[in-house]
C-alpha atoms as a PDB file:
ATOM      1  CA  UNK A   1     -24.470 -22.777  37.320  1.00  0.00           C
ATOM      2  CA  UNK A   2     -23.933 -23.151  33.672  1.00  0.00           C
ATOM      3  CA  UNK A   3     -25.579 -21.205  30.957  1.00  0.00           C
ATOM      4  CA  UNK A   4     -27.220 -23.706  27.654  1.00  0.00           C
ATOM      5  CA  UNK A   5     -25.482 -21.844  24.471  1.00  0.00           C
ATOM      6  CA  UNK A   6     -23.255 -19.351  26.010  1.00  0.00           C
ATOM      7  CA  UNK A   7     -20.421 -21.032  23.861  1.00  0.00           C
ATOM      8  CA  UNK A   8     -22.250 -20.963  20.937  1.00  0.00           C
ATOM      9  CA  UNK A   9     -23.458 -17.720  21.299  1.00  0.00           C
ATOM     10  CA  UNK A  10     -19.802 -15.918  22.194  1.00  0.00           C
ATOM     11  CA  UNK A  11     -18.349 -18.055  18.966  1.00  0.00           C
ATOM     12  CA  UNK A  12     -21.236 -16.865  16.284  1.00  0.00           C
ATOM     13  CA  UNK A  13     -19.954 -12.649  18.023  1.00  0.00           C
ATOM     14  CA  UNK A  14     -16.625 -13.261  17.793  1.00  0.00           C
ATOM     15  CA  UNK A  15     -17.204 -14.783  13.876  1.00  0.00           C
ATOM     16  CA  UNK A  16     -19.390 -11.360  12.950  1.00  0.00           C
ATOM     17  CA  UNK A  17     -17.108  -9.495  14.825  1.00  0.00           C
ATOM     18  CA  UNK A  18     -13.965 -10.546  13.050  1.00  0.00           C
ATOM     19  CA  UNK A  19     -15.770 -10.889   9.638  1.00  0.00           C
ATOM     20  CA  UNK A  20     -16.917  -7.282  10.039  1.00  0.00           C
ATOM     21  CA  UNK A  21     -13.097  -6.383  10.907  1.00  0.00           C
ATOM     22  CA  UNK A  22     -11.377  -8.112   8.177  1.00  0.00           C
ATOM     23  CA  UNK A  23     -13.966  -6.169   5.528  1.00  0.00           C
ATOM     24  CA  UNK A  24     -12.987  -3.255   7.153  1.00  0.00           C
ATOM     25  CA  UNK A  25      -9.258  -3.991   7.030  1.00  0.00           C
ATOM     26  CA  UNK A  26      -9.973  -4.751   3.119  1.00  0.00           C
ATOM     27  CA  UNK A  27     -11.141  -1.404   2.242  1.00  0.00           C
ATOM     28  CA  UNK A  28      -8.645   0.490   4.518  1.00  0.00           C
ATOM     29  CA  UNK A  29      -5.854  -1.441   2.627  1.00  0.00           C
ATOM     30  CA  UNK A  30      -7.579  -0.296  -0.855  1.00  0.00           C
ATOM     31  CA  UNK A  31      -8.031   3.361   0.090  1.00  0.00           C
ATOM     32  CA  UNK A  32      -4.060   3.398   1.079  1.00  0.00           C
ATOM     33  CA  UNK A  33      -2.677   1.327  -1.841  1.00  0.00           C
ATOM     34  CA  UNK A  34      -5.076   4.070  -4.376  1.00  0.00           C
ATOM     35  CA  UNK A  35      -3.831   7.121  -2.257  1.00  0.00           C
ATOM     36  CA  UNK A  36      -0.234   5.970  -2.617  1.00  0.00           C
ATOM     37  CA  UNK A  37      -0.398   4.971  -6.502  1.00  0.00           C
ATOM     38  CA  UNK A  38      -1.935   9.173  -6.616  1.00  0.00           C
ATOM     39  CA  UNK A  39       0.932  10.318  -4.727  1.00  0.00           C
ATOM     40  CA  UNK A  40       3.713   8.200  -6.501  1.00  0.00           C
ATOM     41  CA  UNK A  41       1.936   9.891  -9.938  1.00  0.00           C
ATOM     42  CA  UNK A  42       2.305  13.393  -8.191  1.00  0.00           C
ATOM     43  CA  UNK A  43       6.249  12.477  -7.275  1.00  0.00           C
ATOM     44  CA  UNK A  44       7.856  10.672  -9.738  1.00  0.00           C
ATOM     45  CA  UNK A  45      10.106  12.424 -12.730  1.00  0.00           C
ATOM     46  CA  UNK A  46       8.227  13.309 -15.304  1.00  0.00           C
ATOM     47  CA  UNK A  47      10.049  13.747 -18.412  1.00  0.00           C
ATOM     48  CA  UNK A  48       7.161  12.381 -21.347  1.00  0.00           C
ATOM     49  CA  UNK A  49       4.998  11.242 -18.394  1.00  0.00           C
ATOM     50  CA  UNK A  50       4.664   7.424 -19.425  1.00  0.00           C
ATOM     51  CA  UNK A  51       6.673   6.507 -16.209  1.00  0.00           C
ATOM     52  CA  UNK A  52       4.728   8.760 -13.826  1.00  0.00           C
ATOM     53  CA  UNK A  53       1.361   7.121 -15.305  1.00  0.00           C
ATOM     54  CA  UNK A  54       2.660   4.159 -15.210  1.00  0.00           C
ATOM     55  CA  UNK A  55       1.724   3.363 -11.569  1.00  0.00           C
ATOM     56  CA  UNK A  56      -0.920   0.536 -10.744  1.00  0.00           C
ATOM     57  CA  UNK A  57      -2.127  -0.777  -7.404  1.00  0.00           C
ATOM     58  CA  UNK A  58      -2.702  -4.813  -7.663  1.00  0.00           C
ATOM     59  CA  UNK A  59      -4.733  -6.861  -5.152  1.00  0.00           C
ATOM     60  CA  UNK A  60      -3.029 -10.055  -4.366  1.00  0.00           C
ATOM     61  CA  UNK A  61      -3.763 -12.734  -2.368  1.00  0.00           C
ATOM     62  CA  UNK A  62      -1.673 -10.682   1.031  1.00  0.00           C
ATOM     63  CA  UNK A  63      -3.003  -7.238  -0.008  1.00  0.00           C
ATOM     64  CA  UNK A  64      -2.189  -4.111  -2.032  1.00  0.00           C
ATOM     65  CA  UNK A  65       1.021  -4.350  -4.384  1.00  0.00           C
ATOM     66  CA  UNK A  66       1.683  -0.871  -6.164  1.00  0.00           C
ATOM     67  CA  UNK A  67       3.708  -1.137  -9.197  1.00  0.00           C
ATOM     68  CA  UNK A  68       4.994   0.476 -12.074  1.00  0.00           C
ATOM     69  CA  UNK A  69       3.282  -1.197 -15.689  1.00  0.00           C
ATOM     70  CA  UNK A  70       4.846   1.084 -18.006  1.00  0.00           C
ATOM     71  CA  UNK A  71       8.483   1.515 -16.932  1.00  0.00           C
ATOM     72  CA  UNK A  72       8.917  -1.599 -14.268  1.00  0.00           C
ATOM     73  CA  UNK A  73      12.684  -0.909 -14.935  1.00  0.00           C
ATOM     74  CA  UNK A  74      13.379   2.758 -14.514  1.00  0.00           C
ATOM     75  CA  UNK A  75      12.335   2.304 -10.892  1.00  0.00           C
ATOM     76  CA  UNK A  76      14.621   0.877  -8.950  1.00  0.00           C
ATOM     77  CA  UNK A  77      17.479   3.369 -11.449  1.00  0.00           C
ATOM     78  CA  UNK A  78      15.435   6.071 -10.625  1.00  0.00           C
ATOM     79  CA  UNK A  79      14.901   5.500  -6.817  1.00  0.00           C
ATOM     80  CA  UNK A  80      18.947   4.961  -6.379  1.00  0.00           C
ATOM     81  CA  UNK A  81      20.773   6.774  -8.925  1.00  0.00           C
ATOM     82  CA  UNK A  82      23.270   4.634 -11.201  1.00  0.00           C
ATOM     83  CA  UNK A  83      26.223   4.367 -13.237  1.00  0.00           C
ATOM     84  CA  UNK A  84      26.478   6.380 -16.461  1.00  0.00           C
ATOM     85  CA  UNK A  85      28.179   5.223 -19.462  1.00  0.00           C
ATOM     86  CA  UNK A  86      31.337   7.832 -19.794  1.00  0.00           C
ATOM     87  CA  UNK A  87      31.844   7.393 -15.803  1.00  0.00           C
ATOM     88  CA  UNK A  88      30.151   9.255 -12.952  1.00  0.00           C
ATOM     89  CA  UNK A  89      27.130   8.827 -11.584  1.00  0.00           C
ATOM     90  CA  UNK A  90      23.431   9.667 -12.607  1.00  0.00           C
ATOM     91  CA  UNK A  91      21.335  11.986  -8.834  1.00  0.00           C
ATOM     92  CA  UNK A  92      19.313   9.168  -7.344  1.00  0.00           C
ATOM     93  CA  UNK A  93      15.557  10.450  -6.875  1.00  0.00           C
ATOM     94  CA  UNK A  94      13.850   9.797  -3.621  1.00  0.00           C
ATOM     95  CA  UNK A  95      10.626   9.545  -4.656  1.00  0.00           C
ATOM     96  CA  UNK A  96       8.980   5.784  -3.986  1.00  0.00           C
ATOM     97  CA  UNK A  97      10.972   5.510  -0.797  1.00  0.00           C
ATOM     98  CA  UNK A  98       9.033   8.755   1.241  1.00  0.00           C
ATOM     99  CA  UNK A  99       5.723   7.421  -0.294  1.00  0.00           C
ATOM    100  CA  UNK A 100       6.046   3.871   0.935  1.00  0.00           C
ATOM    101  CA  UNK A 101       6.646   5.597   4.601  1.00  0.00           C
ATOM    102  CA  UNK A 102       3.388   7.962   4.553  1.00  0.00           C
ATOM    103  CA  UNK A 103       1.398   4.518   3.234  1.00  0.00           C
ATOM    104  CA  UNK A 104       2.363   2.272   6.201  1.00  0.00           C
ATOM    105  CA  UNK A 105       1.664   5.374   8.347  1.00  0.00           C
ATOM    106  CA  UNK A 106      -1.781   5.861   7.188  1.00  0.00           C
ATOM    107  CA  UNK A 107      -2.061   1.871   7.463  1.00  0.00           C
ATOM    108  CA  UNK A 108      -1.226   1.470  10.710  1.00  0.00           C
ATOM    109  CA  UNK A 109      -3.320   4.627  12.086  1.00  0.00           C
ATOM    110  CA  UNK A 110      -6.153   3.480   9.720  1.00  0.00           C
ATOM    111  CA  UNK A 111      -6.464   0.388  11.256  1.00  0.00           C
ATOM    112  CA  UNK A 112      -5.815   1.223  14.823  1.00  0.00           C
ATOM    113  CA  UNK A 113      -9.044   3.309  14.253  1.00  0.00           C
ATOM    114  CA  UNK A 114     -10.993   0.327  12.972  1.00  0.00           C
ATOM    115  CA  UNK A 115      -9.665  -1.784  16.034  1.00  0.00           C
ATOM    116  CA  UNK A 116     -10.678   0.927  18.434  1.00  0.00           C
ATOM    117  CA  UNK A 117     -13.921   1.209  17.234  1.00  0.00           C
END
C-alpha cells in the first residue's frame, strides 16, 4: 500500500525542521561569541584599558570570530609571555586561553539543548 505525498510531505518537515535548527544554532553562536568578547573585557590586563576594550566579535561566513581591534598584536605577547630586551623573560597571562574553553563549553551544551528539544 503506498501513501500519494508521503515523500513530499516528510521532505517539506525535515526542510522546516532543519531551517528552524540552523536559526537556532545562529543565535546560540551570537549569544556565546558576545558573552565571550564580555568576559575577555573582564580578563584581560588592563593597564590604560585600550587593549581590554579592544575586543570585537565578527560574524563570518563559518560563525563567530572574536578579536582584538585595538591591540591585534599584544595578544598573542600577552597570552604567552616573551622575550625582554636586557634578557629574561616577560609572566605570560592566561587570559584568552580559559575563555576560549568556557565558550566551546557553553557551545556545545547550548546546542545539545536546541537538538534535544
Amino acid at each position: 500500500m503506498k501513501i500519494k505525498g508521503l515523500n513530499n510531505a516528510i521532505a517539506d518537515v525535515l526542510k522546516t525542521y532543519t531551517k528552524d535548527i540552523e536559526q537556532e544554532l545562529e543565535m546560540i553562536q551570537k549569544k556565546v561569541a558576545t558573552n565571550a568578547t564580555k568576559k575577555l573585557q573582564q580578563r584581560s590586563p588592563v593597564k590604560k584599558g585600550r587593549y581590554a576594550r579592544g575586543w570585537k566579535a565578527k560574524k563570518t561566513s563559518t560563525g563567530y570570530v572574536i578579536y582584538n581591534a585595538s591591540d591585534p598584536g599584544k595578544t598573542h605577547l600577552l597570552e604567552n609571555g616573551h622575550a625582554k630586551r636586557g634578557g629574561g623573560r616577560v609572566k605570560a597571562y592566561k587570559h584568552i586561553e580559559p575563555v576560549e574553553q568556557e565558550a566551546i563549553q557553553e557551545y556545545v551544551r547550548e546546542a545539545e539543548r536546541a537538538l534535544r528539544q
